[in-house]
PDB file of N, CA and C in Angstrom:
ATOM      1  N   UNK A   1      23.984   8.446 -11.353  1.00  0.00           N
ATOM      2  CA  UNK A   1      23.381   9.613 -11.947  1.00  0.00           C
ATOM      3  C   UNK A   1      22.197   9.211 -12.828  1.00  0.00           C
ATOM      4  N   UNK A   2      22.675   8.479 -13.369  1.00  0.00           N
ATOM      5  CA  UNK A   2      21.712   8.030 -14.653  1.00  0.00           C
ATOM      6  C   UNK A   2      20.223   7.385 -13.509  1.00  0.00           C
ATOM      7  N   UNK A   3      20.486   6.737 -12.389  1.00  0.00           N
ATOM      8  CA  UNK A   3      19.108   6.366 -11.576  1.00  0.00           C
ATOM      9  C   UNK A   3      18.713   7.213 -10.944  1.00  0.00           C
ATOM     10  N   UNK A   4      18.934   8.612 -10.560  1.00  0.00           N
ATOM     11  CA  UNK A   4      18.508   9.843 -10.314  1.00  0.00           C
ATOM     12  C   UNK A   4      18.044  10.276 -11.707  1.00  0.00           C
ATOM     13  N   UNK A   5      17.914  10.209 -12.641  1.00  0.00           N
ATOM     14  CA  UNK A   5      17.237  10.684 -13.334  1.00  0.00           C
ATOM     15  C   UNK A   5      15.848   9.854 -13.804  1.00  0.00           C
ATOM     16  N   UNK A   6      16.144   8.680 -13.045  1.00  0.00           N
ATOM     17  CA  UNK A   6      14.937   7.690 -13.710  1.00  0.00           C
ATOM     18  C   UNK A   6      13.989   7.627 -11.687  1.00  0.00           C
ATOM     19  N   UNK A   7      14.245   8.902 -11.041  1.00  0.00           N
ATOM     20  CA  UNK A   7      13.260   8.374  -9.702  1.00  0.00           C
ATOM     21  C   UNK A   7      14.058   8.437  -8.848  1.00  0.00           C
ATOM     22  N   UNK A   8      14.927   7.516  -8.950  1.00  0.00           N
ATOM     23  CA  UNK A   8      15.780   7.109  -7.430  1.00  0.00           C
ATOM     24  C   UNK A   8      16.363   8.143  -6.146  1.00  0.00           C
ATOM     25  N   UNK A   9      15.949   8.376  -5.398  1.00  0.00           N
ATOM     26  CA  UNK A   9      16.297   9.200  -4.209  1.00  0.00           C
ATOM     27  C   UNK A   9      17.341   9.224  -3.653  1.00  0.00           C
ATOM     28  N   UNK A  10      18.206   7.774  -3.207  1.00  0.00           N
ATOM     29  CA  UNK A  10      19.798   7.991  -2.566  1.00  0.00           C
ATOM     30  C   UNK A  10      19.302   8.170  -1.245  1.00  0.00           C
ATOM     31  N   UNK A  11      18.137   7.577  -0.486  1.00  0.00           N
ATOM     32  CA  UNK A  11      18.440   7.702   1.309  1.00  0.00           C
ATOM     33  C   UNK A  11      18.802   6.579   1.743  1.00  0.00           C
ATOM     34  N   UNK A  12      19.541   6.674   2.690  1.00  0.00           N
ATOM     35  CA  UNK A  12      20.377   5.700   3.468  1.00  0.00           C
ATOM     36  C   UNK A  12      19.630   4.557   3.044  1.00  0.00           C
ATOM     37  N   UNK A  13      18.160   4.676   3.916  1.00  0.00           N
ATOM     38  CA  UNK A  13      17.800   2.729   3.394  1.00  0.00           C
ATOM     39  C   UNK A  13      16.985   2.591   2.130  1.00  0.00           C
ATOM     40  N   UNK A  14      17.093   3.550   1.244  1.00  0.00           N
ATOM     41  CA  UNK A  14      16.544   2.806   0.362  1.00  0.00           C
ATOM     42  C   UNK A  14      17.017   1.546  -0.377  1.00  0.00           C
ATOM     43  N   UNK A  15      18.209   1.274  -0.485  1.00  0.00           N
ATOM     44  CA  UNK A  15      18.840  -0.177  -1.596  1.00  0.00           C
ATOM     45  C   UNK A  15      19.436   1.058  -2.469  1.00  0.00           C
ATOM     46  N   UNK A  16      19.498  -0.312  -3.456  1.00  0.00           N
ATOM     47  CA  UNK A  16      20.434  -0.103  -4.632  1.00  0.00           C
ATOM     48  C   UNK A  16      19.011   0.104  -5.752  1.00  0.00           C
ATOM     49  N   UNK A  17      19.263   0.850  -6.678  1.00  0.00           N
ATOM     50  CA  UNK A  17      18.206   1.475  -7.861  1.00  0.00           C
ATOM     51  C   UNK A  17      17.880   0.032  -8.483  1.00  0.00           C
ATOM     52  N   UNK A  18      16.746   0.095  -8.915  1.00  0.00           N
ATOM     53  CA  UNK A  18      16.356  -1.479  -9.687  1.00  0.00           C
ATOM     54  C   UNK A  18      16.282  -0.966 -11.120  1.00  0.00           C
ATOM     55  N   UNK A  19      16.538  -2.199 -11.948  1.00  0.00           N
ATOM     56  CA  UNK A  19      16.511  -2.274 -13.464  1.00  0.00           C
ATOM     57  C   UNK A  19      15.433  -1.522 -14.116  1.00  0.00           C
ATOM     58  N   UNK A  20      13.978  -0.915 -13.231  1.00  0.00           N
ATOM     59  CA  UNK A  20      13.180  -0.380 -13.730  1.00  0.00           C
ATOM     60  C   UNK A  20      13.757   1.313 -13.738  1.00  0.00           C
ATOM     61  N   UNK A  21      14.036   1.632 -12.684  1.00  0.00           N
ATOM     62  CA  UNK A  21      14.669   2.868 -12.073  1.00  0.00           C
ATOM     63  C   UNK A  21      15.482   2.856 -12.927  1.00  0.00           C
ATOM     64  N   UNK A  22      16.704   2.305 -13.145  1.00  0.00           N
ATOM     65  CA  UNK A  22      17.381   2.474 -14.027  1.00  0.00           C
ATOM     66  C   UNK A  22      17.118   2.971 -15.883  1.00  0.00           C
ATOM     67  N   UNK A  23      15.901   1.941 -16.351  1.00  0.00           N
ATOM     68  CA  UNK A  23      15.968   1.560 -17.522  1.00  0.00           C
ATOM     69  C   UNK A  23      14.948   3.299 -17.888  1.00  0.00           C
ATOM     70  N   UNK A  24      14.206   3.913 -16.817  1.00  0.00           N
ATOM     71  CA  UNK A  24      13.522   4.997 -17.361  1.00  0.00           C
ATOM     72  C   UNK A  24      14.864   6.020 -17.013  1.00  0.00           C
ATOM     73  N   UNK A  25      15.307   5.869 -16.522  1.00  0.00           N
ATOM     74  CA  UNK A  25      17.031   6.808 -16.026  1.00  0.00           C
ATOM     75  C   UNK A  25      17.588   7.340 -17.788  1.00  0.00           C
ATOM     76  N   UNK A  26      17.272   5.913 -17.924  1.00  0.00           N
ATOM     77  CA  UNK A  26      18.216   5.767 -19.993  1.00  0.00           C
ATOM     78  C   UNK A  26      17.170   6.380 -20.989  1.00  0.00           C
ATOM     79  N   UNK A  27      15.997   6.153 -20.259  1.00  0.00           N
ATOM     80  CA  UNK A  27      14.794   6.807 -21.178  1.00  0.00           C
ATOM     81  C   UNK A  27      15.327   8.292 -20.798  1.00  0.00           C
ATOM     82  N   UNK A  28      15.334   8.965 -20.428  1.00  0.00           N
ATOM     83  CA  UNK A  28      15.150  10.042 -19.906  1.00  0.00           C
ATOM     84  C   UNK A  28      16.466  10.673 -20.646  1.00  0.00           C
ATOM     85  N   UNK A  29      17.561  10.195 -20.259  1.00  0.00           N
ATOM     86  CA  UNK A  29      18.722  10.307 -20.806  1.00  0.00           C
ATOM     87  C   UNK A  29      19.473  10.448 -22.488  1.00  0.00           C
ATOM     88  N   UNK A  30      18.370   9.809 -22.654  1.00  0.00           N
ATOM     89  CA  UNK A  30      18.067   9.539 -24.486  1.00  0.00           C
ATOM     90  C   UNK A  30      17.239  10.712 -25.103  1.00  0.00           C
ATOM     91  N   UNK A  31      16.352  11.258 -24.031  1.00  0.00           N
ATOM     92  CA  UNK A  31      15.654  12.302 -24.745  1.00  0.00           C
ATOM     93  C   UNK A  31      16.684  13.702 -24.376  1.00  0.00           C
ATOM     94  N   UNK A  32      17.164  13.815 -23.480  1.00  0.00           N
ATOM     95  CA  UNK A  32      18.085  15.042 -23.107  1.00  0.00           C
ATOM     96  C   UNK A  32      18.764  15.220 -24.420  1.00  0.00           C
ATOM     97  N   UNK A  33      19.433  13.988 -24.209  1.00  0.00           N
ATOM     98  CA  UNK A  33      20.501  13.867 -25.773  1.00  0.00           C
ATOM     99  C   UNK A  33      19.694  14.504 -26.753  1.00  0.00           C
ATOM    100  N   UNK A  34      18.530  14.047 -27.123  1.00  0.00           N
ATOM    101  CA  UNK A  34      18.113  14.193 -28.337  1.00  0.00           C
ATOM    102  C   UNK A  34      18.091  16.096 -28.215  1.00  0.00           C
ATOM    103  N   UNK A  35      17.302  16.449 -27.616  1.00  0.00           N
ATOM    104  CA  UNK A  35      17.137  17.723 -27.768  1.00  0.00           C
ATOM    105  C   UNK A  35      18.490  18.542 -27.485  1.00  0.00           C
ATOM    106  N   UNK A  36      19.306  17.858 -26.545  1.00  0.00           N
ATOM    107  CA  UNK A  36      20.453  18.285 -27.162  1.00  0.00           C
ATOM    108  C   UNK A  36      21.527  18.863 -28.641  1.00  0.00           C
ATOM    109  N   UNK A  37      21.304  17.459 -29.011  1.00  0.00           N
ATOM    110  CA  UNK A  37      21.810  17.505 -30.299  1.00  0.00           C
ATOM    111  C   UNK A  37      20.704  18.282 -31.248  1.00  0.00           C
ATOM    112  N   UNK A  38      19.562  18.573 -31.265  1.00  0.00           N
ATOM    113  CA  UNK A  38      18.375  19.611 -31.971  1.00  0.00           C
ATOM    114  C   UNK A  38      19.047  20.761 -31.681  1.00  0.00           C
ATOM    115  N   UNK A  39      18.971  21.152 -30.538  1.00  0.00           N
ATOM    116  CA  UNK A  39      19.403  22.670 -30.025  1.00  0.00           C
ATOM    117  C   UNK A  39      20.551  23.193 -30.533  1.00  0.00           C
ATOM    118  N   UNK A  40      21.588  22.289 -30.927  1.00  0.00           N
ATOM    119  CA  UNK A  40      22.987  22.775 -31.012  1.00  0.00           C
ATOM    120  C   UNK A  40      23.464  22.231 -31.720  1.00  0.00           C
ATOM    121  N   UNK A  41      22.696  21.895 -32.771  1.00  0.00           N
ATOM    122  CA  UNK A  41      22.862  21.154 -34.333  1.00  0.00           C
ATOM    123  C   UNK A  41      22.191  22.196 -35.204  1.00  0.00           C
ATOM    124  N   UNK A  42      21.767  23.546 -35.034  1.00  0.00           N
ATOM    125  CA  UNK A  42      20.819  23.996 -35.607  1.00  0.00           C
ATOM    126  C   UNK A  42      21.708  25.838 -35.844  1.00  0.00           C
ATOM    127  N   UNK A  43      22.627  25.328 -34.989  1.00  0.00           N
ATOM    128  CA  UNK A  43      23.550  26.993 -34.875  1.00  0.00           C
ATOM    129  C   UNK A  43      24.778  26.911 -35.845  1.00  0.00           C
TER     130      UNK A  43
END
């Protein structure tokens, strides 16, 4: 999940997600959170 959020597609031949794919996956993931916790820290 987390490399679907950083790019990664999931077709048969692509491979396995690389550490870059991944590491913007966590970027991405870090900002959800954040505005998460803004949105619903505020009610």
């Amino acid at each position: 999940m987390v490399a679907s959020l950083g790019g990664f597609l999931g077709r048969k031949s692509d491979g396995d997600p690389g550490a870059e794919t991944t590491w913007k996956g966590l970027e991405r993931l870090t900002d959800i959170a954040a505005v998460f916790a803004i949105f619903f820290s505020s009610a």
